[in-house]
PDB file of N, CA and C in Angstrom:
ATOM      1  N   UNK A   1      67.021  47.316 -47.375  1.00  0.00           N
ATOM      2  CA  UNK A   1      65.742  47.552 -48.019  1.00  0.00           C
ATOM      3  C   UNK A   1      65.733  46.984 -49.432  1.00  0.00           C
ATOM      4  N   UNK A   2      66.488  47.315 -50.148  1.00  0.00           N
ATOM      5  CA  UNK A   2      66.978  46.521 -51.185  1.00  0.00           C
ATOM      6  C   UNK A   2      66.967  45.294 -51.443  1.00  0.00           C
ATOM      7  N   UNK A   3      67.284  44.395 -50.771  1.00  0.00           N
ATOM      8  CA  UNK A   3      67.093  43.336 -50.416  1.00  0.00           C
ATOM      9  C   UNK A   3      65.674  42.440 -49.949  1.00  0.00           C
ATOM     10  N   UNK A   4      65.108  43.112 -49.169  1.00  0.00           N
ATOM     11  CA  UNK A   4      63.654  43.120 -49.697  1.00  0.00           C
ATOM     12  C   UNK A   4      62.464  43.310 -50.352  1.00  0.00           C
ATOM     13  N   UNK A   5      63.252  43.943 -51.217  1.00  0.00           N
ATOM     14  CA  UNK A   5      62.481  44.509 -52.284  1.00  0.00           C
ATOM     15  C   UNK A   5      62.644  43.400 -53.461  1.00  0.00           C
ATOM     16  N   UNK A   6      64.166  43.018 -53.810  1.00  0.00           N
ATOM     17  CA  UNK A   6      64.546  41.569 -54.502  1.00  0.00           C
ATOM     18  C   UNK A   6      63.525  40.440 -54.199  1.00  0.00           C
ATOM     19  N   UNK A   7      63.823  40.505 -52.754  1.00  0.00           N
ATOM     20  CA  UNK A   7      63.474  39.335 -52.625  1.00  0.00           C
ATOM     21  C   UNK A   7      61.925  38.856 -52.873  1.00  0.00           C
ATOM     22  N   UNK A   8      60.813  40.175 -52.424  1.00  0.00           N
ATOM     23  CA  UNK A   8      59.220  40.120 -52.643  1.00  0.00           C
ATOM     24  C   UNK A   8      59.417  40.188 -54.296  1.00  0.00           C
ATOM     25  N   UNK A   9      60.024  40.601 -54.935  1.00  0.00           N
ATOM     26  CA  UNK A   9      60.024  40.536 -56.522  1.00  0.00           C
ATOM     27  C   UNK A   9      59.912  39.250 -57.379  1.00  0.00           C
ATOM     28  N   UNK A  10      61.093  38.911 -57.063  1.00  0.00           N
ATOM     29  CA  UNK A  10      61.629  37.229 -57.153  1.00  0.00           C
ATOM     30  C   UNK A  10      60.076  36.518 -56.577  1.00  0.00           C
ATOM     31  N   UNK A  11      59.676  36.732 -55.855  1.00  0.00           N
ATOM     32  CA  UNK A  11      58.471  35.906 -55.384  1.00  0.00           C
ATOM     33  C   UNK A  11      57.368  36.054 -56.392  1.00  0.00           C
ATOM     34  N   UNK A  12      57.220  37.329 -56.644  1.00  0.00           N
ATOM     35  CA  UNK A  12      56.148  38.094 -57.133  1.00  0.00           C
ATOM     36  C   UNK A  12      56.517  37.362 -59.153  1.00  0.00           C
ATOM     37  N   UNK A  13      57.860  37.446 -59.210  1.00  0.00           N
ATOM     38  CA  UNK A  13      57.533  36.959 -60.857  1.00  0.00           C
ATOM     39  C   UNK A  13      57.751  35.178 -60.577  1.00  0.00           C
ATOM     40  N   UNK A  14      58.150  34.376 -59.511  1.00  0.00           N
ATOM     41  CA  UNK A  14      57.842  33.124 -59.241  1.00  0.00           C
ATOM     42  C   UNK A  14      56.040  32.876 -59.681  1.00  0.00           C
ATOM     43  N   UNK A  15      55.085  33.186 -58.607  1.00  0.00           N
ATOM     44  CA  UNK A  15      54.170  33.636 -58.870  1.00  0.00           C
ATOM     45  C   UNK A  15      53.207  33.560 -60.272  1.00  0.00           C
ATOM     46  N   UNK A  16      54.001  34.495 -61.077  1.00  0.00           N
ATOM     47  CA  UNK A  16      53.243  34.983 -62.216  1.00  0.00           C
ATOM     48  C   UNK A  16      54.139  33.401 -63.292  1.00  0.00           C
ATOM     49  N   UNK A  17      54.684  33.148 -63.000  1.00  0.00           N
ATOM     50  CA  UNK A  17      55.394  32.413 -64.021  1.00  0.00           C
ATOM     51  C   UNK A  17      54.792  31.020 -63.640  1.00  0.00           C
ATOM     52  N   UNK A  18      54.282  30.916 -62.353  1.00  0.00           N
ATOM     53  CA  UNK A  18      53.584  29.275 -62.159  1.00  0.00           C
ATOM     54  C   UNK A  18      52.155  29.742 -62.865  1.00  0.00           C
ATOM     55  N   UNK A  19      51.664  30.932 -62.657  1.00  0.00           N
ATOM     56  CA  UNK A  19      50.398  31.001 -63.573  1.00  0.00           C
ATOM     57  C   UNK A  19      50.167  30.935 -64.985  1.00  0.00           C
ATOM     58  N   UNK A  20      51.099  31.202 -65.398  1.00  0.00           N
ATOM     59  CA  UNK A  20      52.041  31.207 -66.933  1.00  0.00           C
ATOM     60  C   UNK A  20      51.757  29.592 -67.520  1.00  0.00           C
ATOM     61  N   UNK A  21      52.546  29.026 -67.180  1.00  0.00           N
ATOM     62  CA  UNK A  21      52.733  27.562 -67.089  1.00  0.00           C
ATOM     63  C   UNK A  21      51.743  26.482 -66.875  1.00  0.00           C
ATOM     64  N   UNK A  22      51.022  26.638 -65.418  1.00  0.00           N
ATOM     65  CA  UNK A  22      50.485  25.438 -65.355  1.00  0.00           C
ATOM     66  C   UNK A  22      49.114  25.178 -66.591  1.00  0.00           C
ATOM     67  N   UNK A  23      48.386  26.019 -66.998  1.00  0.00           N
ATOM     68  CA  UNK A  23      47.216  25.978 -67.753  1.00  0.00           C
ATOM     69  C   UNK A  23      47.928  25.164 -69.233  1.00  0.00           C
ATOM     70  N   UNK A  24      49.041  25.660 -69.588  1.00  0.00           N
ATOM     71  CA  UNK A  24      49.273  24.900 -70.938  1.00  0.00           C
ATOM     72  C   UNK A  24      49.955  23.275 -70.868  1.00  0.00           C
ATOM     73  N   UNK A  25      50.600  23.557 -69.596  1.00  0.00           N
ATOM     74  CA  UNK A  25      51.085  21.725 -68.826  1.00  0.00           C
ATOM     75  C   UNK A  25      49.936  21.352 -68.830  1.00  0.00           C
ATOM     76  N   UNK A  26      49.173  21.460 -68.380  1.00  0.00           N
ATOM     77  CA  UNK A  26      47.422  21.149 -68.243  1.00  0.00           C
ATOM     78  C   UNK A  26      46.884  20.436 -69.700  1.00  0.00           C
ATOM     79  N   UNK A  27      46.967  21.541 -70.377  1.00  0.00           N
ATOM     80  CA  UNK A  27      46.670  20.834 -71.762  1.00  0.00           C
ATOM     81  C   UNK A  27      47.363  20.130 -72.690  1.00  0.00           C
ATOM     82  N   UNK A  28      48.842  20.581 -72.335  1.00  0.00           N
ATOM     83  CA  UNK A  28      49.360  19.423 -73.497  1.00  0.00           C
ATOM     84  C   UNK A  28      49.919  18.198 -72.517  1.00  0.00           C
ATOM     85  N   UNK A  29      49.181  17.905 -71.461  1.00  0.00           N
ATOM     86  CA  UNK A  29      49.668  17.148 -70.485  1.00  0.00           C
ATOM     87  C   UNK A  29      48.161  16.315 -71.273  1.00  0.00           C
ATOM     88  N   UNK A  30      46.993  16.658 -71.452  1.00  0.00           N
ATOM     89  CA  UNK A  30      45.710  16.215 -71.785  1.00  0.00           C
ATOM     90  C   UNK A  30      45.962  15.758 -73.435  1.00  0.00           C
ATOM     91  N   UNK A  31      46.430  16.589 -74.196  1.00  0.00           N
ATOM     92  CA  UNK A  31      47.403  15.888 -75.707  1.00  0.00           C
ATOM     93  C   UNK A  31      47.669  14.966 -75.462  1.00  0.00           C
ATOM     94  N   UNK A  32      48.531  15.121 -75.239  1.00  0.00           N
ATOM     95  CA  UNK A  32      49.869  13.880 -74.914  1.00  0.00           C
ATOM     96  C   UNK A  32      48.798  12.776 -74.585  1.00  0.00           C
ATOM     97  N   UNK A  33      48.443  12.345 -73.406  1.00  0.00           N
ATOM     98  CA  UNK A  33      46.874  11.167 -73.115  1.00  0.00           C
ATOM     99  C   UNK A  33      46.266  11.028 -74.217  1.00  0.00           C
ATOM    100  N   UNK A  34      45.590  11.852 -74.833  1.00  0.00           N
ATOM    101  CA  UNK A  34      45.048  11.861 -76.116  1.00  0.00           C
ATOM    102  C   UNK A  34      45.261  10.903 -77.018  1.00  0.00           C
ATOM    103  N   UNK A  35      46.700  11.081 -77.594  1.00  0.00           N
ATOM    104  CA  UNK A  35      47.768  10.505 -78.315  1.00  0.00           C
ATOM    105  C   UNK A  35      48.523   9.103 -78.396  1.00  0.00           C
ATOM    106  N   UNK A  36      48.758   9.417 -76.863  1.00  0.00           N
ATOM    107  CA  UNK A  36      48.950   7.903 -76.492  1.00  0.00           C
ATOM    108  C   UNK A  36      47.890   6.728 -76.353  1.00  0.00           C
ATOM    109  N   UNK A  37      46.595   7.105 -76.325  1.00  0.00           N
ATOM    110  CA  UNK A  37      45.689   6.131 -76.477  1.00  0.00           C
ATOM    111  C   UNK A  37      45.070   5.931 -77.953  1.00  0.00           C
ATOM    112  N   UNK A  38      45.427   6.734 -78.588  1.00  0.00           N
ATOM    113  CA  UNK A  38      44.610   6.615 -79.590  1.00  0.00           C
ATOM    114  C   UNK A  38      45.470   6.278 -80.784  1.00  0.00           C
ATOM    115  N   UNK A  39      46.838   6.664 -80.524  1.00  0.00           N
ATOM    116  CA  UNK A  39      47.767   6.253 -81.659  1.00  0.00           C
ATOM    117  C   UNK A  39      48.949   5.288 -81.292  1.00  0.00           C
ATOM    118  N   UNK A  40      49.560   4.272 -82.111  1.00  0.00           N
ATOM    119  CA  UNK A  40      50.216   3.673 -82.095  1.00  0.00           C
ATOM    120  C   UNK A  40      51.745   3.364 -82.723  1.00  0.00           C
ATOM    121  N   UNK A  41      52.276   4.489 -81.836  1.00  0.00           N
ATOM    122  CA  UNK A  41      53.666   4.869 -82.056  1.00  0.00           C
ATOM    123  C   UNK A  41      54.671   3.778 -82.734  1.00  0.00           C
ATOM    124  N   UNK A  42      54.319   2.680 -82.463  1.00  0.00           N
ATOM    125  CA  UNK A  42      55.770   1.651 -82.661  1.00  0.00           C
ATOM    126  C   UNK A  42      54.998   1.505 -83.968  1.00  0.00           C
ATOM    127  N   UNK A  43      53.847   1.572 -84.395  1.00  0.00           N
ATOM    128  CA  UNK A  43      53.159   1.459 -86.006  1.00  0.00           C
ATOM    129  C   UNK A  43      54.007   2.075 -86.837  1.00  0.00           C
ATOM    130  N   UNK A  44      53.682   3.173 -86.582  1.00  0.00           N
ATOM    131  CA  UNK A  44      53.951   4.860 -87.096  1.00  0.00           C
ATOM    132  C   UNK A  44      55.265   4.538 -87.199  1.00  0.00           C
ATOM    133  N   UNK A  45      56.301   4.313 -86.646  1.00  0.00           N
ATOM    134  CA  UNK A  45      57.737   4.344 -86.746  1.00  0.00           C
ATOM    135  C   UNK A  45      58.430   3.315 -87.719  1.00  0.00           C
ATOM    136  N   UNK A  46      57.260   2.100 -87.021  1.00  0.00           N
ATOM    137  CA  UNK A  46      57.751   0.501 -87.827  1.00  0.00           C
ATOM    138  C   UNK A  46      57.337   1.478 -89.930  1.00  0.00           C
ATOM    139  N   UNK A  47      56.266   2.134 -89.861  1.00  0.00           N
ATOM    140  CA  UNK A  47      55.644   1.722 -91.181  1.00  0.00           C
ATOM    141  C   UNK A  47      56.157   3.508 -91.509  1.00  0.00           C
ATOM    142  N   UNK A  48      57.289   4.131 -91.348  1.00  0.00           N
ATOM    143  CA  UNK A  48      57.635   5.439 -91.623  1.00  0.00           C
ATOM    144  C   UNK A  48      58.808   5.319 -92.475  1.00  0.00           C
ATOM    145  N   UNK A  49      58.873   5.838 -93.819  1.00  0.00           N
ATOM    146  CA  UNK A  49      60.244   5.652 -94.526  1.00  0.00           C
ATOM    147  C   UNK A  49      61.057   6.301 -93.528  1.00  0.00           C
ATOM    148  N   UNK A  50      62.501   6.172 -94.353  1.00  0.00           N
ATOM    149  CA  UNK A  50      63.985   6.452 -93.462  1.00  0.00           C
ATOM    150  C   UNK A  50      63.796   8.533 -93.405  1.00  0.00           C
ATOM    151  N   UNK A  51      63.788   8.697 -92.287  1.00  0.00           N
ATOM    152  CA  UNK A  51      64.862  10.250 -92.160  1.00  0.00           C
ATOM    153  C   UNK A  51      65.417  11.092 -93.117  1.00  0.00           C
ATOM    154  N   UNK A  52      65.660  10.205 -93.477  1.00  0.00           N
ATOM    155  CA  UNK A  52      66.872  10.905 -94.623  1.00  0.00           C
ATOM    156  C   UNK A  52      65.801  10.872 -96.195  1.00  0.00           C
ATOM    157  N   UNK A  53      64.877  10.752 -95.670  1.00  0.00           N
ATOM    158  CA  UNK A  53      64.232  10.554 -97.607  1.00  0.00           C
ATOM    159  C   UNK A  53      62.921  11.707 -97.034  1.00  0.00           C
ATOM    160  N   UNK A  54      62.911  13.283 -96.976  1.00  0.00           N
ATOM    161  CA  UNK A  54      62.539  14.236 -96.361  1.00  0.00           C
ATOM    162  C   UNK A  54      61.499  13.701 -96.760  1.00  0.00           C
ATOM    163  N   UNK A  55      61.491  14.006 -98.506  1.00  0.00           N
ATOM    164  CA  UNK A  55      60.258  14.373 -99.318  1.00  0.00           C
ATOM    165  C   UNK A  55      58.826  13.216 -99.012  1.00  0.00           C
ATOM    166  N   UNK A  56      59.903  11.728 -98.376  1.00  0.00           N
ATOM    167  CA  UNK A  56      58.331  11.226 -98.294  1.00  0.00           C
ATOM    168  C   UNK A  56      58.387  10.801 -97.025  1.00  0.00           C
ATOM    169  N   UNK A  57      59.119  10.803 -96.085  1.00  0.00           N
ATOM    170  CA  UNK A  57      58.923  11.276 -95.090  1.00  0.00           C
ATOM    171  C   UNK A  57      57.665  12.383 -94.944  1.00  0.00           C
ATOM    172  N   UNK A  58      58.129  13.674 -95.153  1.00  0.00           N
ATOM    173  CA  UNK A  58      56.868  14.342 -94.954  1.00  0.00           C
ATOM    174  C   UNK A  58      55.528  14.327 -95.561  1.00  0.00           C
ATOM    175  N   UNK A  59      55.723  13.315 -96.872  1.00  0.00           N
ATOM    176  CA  UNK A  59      54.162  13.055 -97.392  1.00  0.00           C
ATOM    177  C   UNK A  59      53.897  11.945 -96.916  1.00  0.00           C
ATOM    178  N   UNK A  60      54.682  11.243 -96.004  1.00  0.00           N
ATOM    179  CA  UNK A  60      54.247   9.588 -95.043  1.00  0.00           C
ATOM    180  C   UNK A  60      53.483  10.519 -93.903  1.00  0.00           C
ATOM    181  N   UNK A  61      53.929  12.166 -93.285  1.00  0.00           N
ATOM    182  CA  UNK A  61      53.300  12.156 -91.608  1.00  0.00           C
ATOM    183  C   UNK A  61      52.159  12.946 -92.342  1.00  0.00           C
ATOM    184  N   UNK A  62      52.160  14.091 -93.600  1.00  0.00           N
ATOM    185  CA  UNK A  62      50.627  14.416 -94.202  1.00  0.00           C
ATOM    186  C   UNK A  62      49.530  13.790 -94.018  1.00  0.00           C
ATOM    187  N   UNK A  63      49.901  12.292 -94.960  1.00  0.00           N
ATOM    188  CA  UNK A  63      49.131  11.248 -94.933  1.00  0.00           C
ATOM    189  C   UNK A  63      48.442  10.831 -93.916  1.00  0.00           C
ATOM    190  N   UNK A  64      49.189  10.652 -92.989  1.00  0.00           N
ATOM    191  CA  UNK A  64      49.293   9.948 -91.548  1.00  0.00           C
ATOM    192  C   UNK A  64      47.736  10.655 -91.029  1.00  0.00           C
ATOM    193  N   UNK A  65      48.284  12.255 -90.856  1.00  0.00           N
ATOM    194  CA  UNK A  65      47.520  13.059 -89.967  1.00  0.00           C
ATOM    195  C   UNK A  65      46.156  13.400 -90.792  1.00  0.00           C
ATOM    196  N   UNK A  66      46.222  13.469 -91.991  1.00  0.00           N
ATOM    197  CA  UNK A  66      44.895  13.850 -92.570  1.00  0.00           C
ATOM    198  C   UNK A  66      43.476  12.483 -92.128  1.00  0.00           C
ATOM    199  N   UNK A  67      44.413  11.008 -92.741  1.00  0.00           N
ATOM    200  CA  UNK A  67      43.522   9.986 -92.418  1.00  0.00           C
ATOM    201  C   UNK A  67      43.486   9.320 -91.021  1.00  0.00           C
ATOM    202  N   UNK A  68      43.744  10.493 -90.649  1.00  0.00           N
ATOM    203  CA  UNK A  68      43.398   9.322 -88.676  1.00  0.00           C
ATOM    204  C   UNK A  68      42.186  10.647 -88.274  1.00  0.00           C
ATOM    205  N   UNK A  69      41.444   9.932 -87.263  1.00  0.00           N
ATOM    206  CA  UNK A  69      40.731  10.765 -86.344  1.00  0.00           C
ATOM    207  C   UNK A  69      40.650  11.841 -86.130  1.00  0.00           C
ATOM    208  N   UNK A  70      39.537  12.474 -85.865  1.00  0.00           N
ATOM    209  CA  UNK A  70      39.628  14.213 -85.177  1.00  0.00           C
ATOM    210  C   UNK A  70      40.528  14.532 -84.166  1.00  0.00           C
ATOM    211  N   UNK A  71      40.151  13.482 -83.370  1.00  0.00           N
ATOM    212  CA  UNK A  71      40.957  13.516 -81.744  1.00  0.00           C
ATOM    213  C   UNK A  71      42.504  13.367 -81.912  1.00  0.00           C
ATOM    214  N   UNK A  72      42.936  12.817 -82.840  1.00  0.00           N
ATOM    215  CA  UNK A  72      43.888  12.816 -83.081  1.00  0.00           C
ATOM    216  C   UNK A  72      44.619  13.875 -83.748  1.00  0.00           C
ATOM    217  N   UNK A  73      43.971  14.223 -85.041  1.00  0.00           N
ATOM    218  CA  UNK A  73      44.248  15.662 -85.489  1.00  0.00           C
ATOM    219  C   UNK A  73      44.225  16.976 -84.811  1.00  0.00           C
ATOM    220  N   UNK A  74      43.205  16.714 -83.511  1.00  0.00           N
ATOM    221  CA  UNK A  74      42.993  18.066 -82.675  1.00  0.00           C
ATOM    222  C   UNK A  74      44.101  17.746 -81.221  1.00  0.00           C
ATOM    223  N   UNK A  75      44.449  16.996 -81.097  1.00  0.00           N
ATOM    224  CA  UNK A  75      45.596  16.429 -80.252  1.00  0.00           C
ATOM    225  C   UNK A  75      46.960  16.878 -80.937  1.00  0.00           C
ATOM    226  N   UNK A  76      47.176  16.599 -82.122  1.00  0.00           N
ATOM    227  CA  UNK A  76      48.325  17.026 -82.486  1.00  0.00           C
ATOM    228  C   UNK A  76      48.706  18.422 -82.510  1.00  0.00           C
ATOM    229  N   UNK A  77      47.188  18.876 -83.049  1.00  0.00           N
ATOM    230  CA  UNK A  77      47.426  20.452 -82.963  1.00  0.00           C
ATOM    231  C   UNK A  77      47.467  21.159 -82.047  1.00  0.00           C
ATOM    232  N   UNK A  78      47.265  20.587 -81.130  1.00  0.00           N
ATOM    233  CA  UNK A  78      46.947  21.418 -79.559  1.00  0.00           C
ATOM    234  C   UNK A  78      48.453  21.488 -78.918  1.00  0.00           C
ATOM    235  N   UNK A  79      49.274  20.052 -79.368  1.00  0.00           N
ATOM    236  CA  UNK A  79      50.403  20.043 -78.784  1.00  0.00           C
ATOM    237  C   UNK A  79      51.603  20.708 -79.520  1.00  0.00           C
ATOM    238  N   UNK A  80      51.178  20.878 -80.955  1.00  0.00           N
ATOM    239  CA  UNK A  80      52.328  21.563 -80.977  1.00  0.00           C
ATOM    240  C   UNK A  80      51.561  23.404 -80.865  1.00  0.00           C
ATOM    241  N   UNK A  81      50.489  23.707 -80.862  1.00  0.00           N
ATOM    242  CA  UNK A  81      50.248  24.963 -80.322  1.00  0.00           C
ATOM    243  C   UNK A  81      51.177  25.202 -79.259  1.00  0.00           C
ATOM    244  N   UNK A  82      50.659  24.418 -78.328  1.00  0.00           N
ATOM    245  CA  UNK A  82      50.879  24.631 -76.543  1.00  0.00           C
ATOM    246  C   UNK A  82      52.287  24.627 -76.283  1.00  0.00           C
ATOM    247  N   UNK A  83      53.227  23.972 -77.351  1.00  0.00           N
ATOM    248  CA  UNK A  83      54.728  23.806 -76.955  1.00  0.00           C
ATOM    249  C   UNK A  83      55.433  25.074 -78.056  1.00  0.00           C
ATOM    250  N   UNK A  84      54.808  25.664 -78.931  1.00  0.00           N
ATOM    251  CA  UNK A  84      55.077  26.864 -79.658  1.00  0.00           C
ATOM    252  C   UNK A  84      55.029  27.947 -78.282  1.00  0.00           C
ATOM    253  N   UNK A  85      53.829  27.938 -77.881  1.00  0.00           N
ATOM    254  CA  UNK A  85      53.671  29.270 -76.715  1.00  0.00           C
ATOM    255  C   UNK A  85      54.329  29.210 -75.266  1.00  0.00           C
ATOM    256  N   UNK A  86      54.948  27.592 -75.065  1.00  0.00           N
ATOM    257  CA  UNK A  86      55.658  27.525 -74.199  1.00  0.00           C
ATOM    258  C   UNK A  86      56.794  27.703 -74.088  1.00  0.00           C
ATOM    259  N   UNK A  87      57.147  27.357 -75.559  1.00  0.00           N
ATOM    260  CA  UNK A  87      58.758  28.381 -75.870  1.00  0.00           C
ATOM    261  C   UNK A  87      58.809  29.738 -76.551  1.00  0.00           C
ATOM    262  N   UNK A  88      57.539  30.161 -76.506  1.00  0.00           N
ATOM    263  CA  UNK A  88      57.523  31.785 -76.588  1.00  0.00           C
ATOM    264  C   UNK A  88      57.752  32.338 -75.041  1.00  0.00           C
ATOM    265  N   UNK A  89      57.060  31.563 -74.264  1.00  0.00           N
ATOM    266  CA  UNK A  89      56.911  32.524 -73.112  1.00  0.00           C
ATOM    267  C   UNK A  89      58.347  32.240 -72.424  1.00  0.00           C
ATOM    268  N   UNK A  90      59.153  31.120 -72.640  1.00  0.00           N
ATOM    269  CA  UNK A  90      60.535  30.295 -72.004  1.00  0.00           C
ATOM    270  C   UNK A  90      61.669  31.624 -72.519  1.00  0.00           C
ATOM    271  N   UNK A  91      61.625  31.605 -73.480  1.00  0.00           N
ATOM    272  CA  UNK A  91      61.989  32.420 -74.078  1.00  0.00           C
ATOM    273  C   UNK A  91      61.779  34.155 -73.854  1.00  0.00           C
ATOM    274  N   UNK A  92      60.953  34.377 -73.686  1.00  0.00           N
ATOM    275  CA  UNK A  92      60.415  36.166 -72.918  1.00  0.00           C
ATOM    276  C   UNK A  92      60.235  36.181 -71.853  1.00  0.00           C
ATOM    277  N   UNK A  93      60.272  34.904 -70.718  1.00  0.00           N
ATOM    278  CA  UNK A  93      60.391  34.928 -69.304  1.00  0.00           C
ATOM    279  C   UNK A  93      62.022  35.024 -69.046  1.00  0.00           C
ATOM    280  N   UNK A  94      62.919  34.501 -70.032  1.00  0.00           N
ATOM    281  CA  UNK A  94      64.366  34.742 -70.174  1.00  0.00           C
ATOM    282  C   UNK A  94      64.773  35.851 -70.542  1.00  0.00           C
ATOM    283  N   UNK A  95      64.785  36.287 -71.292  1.00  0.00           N
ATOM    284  CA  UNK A  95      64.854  38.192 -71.358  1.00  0.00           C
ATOM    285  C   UNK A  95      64.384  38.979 -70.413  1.00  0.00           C
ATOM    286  N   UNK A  96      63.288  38.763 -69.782  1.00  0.00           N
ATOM    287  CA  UNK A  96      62.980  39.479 -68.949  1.00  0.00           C
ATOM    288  C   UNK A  96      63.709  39.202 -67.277  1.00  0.00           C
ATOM    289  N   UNK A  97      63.945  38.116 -67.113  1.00  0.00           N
ATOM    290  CA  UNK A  97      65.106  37.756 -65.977  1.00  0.00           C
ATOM    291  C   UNK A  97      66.406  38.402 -66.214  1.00  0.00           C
ATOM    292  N   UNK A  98      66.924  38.277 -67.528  1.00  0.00           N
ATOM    293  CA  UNK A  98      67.855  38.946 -67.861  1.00  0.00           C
ATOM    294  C   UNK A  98      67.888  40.573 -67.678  1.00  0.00           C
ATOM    295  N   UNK A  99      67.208  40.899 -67.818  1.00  0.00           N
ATOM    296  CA  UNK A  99      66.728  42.237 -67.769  1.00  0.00           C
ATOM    297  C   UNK A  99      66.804  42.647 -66.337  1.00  0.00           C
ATOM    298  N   UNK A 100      66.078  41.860 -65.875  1.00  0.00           N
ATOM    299  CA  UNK A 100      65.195  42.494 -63.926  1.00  0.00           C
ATOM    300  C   UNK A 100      66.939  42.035 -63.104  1.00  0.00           C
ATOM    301  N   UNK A 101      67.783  41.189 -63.639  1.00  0.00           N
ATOM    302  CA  UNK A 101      69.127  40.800 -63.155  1.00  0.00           C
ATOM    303  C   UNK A 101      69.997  41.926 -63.085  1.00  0.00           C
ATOM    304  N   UNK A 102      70.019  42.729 -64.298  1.00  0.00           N
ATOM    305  CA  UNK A 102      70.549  43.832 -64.633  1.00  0.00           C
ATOM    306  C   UNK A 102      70.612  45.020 -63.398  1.00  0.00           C
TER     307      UNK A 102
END
């Protein structure tokens, strides 16, 4: 009995965890498209000081993001929203496996 009880469980948080997931794959799957059409990565990289020089480094991607497009600004933000809450939930779907393992 036990054993079936695992096993409809395991199904049951399979389930809840594809519902979890697919809506934000969805959207930062729609980012990402966004991004790639509208911005031009090998630019951005060719015309980005070095790594190692933080301070303008980070006032080169400020720059970057203030003077480009909406779509672009609302693309960026969406993706790193959507990948913040995807490693919130990666993260509390892991504790909680940990837990229901127990």
């Amino acid at each position: 009995m036990a054993e079936l009880k695992d096993h409809v469980m395991r199904r049951v948080y399979a389930i809840y965890a594809f519902r979890m997931v697919v809506p934000k794959v969805a959207v930062l799957t729609v980012a990402l498209f966004a991004l790639k059409y509208f911005v031009s990565f090998v630019d951005v990289f060719r015309n980005m000081p070095s790594i190692g020089e933080v301070a303008r480094s980070m006032a080169f991607f400020w720059s970057a993001f203030v003077h480009t497009d909406i779509i672009v600004q609302v693309s960026l933000v969406a993706t790193l929203v959507v990948l913040t809450l995807m490693i919130r939930d990666i993260t509390r779907n892991m504790r909680m496996m940990t837990l229901a393992w127990d």
